[in-house]
Each structure stands twice: as structure tokens, then as C-alpha cells.
PDB file of N, CA and C in Angstrom:
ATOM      1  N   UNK A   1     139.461  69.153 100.413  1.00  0.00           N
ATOM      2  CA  UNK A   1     139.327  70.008 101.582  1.00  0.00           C
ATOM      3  C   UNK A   1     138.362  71.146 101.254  1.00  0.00           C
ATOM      4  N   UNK A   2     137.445  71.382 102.056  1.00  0.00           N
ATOM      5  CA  UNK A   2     136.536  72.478 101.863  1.00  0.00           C
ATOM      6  C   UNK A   2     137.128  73.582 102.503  1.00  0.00           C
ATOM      7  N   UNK A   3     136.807  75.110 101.875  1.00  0.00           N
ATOM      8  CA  UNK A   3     137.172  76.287 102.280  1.00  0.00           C
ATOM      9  C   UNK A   3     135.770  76.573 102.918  1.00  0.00           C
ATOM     10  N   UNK A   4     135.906  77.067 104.283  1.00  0.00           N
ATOM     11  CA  UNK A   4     134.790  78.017 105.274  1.00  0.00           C
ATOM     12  C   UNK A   4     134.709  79.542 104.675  1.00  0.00           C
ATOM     13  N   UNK A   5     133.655  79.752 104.358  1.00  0.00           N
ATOM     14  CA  UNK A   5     133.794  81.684 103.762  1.00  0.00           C
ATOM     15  C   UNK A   5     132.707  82.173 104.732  1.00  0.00           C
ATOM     16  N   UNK A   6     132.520  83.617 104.875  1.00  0.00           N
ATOM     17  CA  UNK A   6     131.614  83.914 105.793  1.00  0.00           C
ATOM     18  C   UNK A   6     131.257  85.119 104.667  1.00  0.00           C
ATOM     19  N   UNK A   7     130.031  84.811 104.380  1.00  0.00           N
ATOM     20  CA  UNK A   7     129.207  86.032 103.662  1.00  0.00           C
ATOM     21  C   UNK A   7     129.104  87.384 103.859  1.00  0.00           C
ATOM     22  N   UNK A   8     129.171  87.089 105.302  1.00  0.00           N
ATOM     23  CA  UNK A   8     129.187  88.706 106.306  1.00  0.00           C
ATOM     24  C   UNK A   8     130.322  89.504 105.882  1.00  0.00           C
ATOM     25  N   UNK A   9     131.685  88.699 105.704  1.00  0.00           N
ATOM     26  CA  UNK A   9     132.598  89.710 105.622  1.00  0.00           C
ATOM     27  C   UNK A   9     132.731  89.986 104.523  1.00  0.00           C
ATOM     28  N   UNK A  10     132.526  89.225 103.435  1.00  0.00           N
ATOM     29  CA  UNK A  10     132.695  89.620 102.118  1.00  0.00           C
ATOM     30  C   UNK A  10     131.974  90.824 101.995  1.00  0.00           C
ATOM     31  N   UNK A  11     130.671  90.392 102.519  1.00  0.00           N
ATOM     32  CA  UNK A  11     129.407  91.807 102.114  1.00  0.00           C
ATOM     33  C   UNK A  11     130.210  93.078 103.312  1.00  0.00           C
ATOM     34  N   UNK A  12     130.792  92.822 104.174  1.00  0.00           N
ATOM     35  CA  UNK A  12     131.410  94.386 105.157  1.00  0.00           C
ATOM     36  C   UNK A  12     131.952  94.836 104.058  1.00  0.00           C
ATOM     37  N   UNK A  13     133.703  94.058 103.841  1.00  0.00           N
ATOM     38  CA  UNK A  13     134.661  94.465 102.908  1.00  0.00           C
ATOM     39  C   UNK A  13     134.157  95.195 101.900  1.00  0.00           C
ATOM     40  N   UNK A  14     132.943  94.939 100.841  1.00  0.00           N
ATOM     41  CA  UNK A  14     132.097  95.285  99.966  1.00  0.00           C
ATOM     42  C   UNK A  14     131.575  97.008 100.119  1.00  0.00           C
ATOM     43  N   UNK A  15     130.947  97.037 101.462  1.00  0.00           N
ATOM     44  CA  UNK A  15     130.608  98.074 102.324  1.00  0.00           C
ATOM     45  C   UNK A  15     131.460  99.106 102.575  1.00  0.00           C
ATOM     46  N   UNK A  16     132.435  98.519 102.917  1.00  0.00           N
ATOM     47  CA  UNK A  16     133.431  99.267 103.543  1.00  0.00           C
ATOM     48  C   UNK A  16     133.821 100.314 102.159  1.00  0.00           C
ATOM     49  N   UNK A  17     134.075  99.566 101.267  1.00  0.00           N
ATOM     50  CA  UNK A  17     134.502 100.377 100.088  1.00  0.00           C
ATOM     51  C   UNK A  17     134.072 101.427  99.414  1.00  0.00           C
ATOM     52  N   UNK A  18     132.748 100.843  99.254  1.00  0.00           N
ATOM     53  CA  UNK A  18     131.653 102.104  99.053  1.00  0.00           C
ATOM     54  C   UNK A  18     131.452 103.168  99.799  1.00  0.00           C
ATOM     55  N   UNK A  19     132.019 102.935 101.203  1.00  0.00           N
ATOM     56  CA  UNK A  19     131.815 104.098 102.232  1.00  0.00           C
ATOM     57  C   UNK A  19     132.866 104.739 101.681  1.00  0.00           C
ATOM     58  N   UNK A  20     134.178 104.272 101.706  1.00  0.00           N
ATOM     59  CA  UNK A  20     135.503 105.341 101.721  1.00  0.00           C
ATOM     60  C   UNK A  20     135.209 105.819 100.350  1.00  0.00           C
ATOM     61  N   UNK A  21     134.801 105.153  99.415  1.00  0.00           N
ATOM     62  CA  UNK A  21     134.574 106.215  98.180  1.00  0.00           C
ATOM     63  C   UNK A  21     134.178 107.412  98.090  1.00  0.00           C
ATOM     64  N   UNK A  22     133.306 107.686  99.278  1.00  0.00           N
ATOM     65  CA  UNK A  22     132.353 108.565  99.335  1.00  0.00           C
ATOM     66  C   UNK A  22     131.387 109.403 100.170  1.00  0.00           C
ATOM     67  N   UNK A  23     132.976 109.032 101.338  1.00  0.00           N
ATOM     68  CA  UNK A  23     132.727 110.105 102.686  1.00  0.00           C
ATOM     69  C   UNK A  23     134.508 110.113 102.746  1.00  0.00           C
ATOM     70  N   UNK A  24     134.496 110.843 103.842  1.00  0.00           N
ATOM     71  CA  UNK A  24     136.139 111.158 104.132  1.00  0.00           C
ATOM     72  C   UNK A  24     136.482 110.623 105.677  1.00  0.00           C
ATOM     73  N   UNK A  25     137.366 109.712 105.849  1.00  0.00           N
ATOM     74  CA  UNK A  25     137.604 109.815 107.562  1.00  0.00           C
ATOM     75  C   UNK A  25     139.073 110.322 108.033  1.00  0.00           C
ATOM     76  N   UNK A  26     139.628 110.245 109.073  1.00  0.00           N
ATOM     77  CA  UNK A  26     141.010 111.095 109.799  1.00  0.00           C
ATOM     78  C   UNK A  26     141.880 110.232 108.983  1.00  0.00           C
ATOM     79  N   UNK A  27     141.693 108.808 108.779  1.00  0.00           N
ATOM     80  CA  UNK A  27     142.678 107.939 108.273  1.00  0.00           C
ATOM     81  C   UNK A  27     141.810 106.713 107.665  1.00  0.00           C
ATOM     82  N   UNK A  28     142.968 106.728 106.018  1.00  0.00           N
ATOM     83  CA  UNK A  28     142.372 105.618 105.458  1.00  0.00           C
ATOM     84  C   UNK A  28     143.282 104.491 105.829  1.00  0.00           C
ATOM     85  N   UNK A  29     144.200 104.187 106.759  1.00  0.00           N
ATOM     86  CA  UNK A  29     145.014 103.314 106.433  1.00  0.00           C
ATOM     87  C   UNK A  29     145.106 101.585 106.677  1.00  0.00           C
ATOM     88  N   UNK A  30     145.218 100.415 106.729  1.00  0.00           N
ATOM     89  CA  UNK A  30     144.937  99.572 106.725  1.00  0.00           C
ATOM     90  C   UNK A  30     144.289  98.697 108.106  1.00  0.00           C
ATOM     91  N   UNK A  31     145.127  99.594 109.159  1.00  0.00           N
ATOM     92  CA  UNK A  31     144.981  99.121 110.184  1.00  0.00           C
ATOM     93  C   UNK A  31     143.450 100.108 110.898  1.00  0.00           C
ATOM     94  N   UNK A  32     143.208 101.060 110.289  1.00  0.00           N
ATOM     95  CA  UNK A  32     141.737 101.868 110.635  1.00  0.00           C
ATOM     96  C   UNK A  32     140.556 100.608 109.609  1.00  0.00           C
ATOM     97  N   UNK A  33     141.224 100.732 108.544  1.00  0.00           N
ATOM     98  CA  UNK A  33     140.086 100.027 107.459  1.00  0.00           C
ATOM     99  C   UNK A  33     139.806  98.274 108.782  1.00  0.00           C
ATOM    100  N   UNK A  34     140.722  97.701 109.166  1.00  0.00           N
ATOM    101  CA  UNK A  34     140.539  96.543 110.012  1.00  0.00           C
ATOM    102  C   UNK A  34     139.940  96.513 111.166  1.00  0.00           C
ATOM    103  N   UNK A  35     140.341  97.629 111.870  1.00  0.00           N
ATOM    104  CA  UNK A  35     139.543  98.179 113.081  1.00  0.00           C
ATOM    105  C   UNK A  35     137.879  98.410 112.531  1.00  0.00           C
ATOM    106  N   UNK A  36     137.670  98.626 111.832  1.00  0.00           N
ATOM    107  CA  UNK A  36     136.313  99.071 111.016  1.00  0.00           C
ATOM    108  C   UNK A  36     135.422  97.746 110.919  1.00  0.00           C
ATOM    109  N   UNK A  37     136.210  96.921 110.145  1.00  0.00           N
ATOM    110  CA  UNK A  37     135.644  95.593 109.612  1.00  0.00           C
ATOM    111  C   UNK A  37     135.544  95.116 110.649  1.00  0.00           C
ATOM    112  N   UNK A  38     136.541  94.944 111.649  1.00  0.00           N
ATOM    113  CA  UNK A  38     136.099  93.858 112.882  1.00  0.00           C
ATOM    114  C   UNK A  38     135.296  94.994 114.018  1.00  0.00           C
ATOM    115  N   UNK A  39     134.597  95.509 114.257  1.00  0.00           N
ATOM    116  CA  UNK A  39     133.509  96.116 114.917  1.00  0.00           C
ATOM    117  C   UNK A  39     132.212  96.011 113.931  1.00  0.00           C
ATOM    118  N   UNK A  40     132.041  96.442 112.767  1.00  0.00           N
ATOM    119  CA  UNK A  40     131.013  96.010 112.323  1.00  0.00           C
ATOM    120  C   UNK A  40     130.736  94.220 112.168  1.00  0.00           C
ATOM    121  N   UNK A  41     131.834  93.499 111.771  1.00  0.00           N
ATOM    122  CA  UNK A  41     131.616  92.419 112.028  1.00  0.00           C
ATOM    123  C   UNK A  41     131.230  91.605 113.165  1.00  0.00           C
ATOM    124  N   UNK A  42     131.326  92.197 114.095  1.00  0.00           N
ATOM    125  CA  UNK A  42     131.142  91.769 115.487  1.00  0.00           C
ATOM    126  C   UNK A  42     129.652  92.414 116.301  1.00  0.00           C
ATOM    127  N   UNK A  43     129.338  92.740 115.154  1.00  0.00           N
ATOM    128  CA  UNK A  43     128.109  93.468 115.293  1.00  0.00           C
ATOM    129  C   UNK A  43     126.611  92.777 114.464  1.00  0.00           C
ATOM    130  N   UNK A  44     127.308  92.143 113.551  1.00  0.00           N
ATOM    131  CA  UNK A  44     126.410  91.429 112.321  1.00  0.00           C
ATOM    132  C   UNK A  44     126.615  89.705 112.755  1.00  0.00           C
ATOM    133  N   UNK A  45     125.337  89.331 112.055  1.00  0.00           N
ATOM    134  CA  UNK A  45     125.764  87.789 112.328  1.00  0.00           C
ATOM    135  C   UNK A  45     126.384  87.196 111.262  1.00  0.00           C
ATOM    136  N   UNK A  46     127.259  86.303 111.309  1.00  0.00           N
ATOM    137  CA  UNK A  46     128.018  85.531 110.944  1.00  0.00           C
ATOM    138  C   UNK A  46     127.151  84.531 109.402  1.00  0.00           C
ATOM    139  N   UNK A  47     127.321  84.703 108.048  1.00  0.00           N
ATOM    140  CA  UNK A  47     126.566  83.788 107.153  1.00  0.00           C
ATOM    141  C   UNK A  47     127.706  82.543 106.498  1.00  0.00           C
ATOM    142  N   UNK A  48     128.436  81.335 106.855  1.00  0.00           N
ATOM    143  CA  UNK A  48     128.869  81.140 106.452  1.00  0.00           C
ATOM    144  C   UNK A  48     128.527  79.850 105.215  1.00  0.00           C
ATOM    145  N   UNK A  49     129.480  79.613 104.415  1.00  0.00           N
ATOM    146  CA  UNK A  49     129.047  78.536 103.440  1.00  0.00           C
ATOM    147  C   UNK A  49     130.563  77.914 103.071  1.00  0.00           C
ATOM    148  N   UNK A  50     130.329  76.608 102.370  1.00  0.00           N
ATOM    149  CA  UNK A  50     131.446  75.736 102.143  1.00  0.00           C
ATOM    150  C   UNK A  50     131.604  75.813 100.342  1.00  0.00           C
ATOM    151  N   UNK A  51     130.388  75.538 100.232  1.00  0.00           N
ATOM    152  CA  UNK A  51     130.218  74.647  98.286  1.00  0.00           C
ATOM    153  C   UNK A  51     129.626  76.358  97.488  1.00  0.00           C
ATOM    154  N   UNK A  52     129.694  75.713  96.444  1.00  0.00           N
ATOM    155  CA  UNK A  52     129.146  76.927  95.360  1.00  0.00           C
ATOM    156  C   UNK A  52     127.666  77.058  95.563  1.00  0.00           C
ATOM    157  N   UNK A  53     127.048  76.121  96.175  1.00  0.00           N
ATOM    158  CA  UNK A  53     125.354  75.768  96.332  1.00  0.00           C
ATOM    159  C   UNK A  53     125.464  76.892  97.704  1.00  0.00           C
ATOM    160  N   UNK A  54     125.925  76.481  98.255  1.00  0.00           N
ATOM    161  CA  UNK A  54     125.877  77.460  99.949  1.00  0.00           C
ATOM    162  C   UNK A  54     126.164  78.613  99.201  1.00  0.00           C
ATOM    163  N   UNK A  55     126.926  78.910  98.698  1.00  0.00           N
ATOM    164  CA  UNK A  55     127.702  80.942  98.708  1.00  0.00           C
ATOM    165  C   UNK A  55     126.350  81.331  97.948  1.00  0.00           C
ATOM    166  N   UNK A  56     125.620  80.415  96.835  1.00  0.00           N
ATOM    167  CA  UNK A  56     124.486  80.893  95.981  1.00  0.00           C
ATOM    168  C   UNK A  56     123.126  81.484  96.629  1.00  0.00           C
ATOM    169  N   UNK A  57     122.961  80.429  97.703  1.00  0.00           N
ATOM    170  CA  UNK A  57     121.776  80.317  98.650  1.00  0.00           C
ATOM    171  C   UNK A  57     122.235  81.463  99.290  1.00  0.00           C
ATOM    172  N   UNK A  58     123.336  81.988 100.276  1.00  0.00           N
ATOM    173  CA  UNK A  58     123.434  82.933 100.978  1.00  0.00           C
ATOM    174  C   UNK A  58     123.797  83.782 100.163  1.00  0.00           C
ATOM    175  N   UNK A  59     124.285  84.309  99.690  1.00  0.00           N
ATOM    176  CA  UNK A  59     123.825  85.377  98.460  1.00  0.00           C
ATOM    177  C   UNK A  59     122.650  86.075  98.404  1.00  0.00           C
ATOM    178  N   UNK A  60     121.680  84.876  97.565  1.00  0.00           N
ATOM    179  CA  UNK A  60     120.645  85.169  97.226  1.00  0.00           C
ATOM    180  C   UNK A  60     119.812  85.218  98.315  1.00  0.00           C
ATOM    181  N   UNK A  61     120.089  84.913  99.399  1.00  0.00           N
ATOM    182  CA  UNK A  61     119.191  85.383 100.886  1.00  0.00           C
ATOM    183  C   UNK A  61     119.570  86.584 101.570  1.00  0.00           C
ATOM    184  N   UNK A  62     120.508  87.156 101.624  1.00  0.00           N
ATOM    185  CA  UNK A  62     121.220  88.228 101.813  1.00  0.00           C
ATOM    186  C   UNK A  62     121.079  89.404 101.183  1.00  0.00           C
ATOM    187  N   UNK A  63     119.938  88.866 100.071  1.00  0.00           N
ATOM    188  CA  UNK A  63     120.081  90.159  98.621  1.00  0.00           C
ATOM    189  C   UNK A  63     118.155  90.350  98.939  1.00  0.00           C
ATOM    190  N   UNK A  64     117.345  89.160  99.305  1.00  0.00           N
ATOM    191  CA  UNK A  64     116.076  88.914  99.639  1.00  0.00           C
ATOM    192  C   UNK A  64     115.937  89.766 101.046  1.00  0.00           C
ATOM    193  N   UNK A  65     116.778  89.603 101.520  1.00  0.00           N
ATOM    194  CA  UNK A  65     116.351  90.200 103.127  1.00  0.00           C
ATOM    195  C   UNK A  65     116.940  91.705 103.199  1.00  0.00           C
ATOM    196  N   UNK A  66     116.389  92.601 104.234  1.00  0.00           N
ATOM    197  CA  UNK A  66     117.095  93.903 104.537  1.00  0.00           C
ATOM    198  C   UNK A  66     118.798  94.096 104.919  1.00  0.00           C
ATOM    199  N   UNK A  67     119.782  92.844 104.786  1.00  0.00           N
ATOM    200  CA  UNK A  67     120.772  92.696 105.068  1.00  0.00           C
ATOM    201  C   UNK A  67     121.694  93.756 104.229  1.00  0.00           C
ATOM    202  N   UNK A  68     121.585  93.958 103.355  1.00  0.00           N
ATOM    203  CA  UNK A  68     122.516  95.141 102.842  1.00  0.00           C
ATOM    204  C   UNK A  68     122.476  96.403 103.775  1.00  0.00           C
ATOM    205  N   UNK A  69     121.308  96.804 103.865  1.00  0.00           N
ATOM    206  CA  UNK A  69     121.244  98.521 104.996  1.00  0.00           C
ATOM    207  C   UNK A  69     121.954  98.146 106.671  1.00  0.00           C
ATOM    208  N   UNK A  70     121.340  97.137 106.831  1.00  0.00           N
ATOM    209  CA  UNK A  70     122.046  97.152 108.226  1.00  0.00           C
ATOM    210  C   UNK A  70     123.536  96.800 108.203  1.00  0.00           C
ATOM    211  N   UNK A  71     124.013  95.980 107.094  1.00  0.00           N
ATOM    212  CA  UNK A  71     125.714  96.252 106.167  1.00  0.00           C
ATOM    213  C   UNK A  71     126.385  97.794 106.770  1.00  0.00           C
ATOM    214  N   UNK A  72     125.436  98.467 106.180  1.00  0.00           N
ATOM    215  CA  UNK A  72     125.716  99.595 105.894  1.00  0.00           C
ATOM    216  C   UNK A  72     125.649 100.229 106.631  1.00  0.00           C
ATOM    217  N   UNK A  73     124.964 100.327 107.838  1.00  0.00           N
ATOM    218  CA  UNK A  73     124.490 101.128 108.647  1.00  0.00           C
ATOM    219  C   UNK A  73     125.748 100.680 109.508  1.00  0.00           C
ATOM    220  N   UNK A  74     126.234  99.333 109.769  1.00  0.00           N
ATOM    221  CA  UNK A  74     127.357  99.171 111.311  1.00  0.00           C
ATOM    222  C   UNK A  74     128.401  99.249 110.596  1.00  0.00           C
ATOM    223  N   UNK A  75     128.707  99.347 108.801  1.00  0.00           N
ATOM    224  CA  UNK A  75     130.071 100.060 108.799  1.00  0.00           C
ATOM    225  C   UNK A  75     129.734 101.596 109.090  1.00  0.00           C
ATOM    226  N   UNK A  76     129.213 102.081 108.933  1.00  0.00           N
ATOM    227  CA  UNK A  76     128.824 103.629 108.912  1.00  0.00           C
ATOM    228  C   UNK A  76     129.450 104.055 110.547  1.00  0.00           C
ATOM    229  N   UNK A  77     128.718 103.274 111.325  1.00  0.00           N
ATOM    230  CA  UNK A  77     128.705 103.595 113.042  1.00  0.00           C
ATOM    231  C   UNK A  77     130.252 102.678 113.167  1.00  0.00           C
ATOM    232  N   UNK A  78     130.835 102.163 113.075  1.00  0.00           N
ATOM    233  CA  UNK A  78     132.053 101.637 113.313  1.00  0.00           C
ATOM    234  C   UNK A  78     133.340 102.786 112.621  1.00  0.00           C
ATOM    235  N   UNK A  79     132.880 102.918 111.455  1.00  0.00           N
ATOM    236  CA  UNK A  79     133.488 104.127 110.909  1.00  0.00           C
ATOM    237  C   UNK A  79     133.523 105.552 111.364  1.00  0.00           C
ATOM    238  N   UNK A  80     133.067 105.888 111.890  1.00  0.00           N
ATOM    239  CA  UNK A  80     132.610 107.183 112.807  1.00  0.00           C
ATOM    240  C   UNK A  80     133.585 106.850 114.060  1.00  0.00           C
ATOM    241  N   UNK A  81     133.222 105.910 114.651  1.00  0.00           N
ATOM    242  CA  UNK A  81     133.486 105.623 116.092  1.00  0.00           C
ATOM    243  C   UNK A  81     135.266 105.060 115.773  1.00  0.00           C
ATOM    244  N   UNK A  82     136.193 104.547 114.586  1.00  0.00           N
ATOM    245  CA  UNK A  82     137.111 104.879 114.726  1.00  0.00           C
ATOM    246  C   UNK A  82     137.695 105.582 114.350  1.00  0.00           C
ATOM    247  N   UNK A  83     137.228 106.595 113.322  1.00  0.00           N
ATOM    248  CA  UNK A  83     137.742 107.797 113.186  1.00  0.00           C
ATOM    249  C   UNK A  83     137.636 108.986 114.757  1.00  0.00           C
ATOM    250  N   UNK A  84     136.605 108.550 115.191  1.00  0.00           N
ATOM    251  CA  UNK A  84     136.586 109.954 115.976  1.00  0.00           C
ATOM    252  C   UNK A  84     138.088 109.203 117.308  1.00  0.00           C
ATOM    253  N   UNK A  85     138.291 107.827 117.119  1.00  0.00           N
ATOM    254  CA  UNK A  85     139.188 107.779 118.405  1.00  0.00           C
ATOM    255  C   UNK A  85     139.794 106.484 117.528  1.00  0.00           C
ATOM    256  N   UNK A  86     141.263 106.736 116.543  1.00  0.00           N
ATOM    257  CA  UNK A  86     141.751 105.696 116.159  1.00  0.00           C
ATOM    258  C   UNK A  86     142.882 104.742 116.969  1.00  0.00           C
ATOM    259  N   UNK A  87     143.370 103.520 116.672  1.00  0.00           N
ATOM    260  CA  UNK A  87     143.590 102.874 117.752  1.00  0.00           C
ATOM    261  C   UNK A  87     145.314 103.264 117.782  1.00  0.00           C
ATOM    262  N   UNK A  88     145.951 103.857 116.605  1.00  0.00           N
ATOM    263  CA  UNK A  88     147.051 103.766 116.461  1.00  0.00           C
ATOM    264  C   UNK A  88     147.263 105.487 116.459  1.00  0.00           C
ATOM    265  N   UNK A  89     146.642 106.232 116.920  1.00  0.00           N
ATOM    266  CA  UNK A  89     146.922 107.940 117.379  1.00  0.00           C
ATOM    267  C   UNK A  89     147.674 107.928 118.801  1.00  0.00           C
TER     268      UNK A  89
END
């Protein structure tokens, strides 16, 4: 049986972390951190892969292209936008 992975979220989750390291928001708590991931995710396109050959290729295309900043940029704006109005206040 093959496992479906999606590159995108690995690289948000990735994102996401580095942000809370090193800004502050109203709430770190699991259900803000999810609200976060699924708006930036829904914002980015989707990279998925099955085999070790796929996760390598998208990887290494993901690392070739400007895809890290714009990573970064829709957790940034998703992060803002649920801190300033969280879903569970």
C-alpha cells in the first residue's frame, strides 16, 4: 500500500515552527497552530508524492524554486489574521 504525503504541509508545519520561535501571537495553542496551517494551506498548492523518488524530486524542486518565501509569507498572513480574531475566543 502506498502512503499519499503532500510536501506543502510538511514544508507549512516546518514554517509554522520557525515562526512561533520567533515572533509572539495571543495564543500558541493547538487548535490556533491548526487554524494557521489550514489557511495557509489553502492558500498554497498542493505537492504531493507516493515513493522515496517522488518526496526526492519534490524536495529538491521546492528547494530550486521561490517556494520557501511564499511558505513563509501565507504562514506569516494566516498567523496575523488568527491571532488578531481566534476561532475559539
Amino acid at each position: 500500500m502506498y502512503e499519499l504525503k503532500n510536501h506543502t504541509e510538511l514544508a507549512v508545519q516546518q514554517a509554522l515552527q520557525t515562526y512561533l520561535r520567533s515572533n509572539s501571537l495571543s495564543c500558541f495553542c493547538e487548535r490556533c497552530q491548526a487554524d494557521i496551517m489550514a489557511l495557509a494551506l489553502n492558500r498554497l498548492p498542493a505537492r504531493y508524492y507516493v515513493s522515496l523518488r517522488g518526496e526526492i524530486m519534490t524536495h529538491w524542486e521546492s528547494h530550486a524554486n521561490p517556494d520557501q518565501a511564499r511558505i513563509m509569507a501565507e504562514v506569516v498572513r494566516a498567523a496575523q489574521q488568527v491571532s488578531a480574531t481566534p476561532s475559539h475566543a
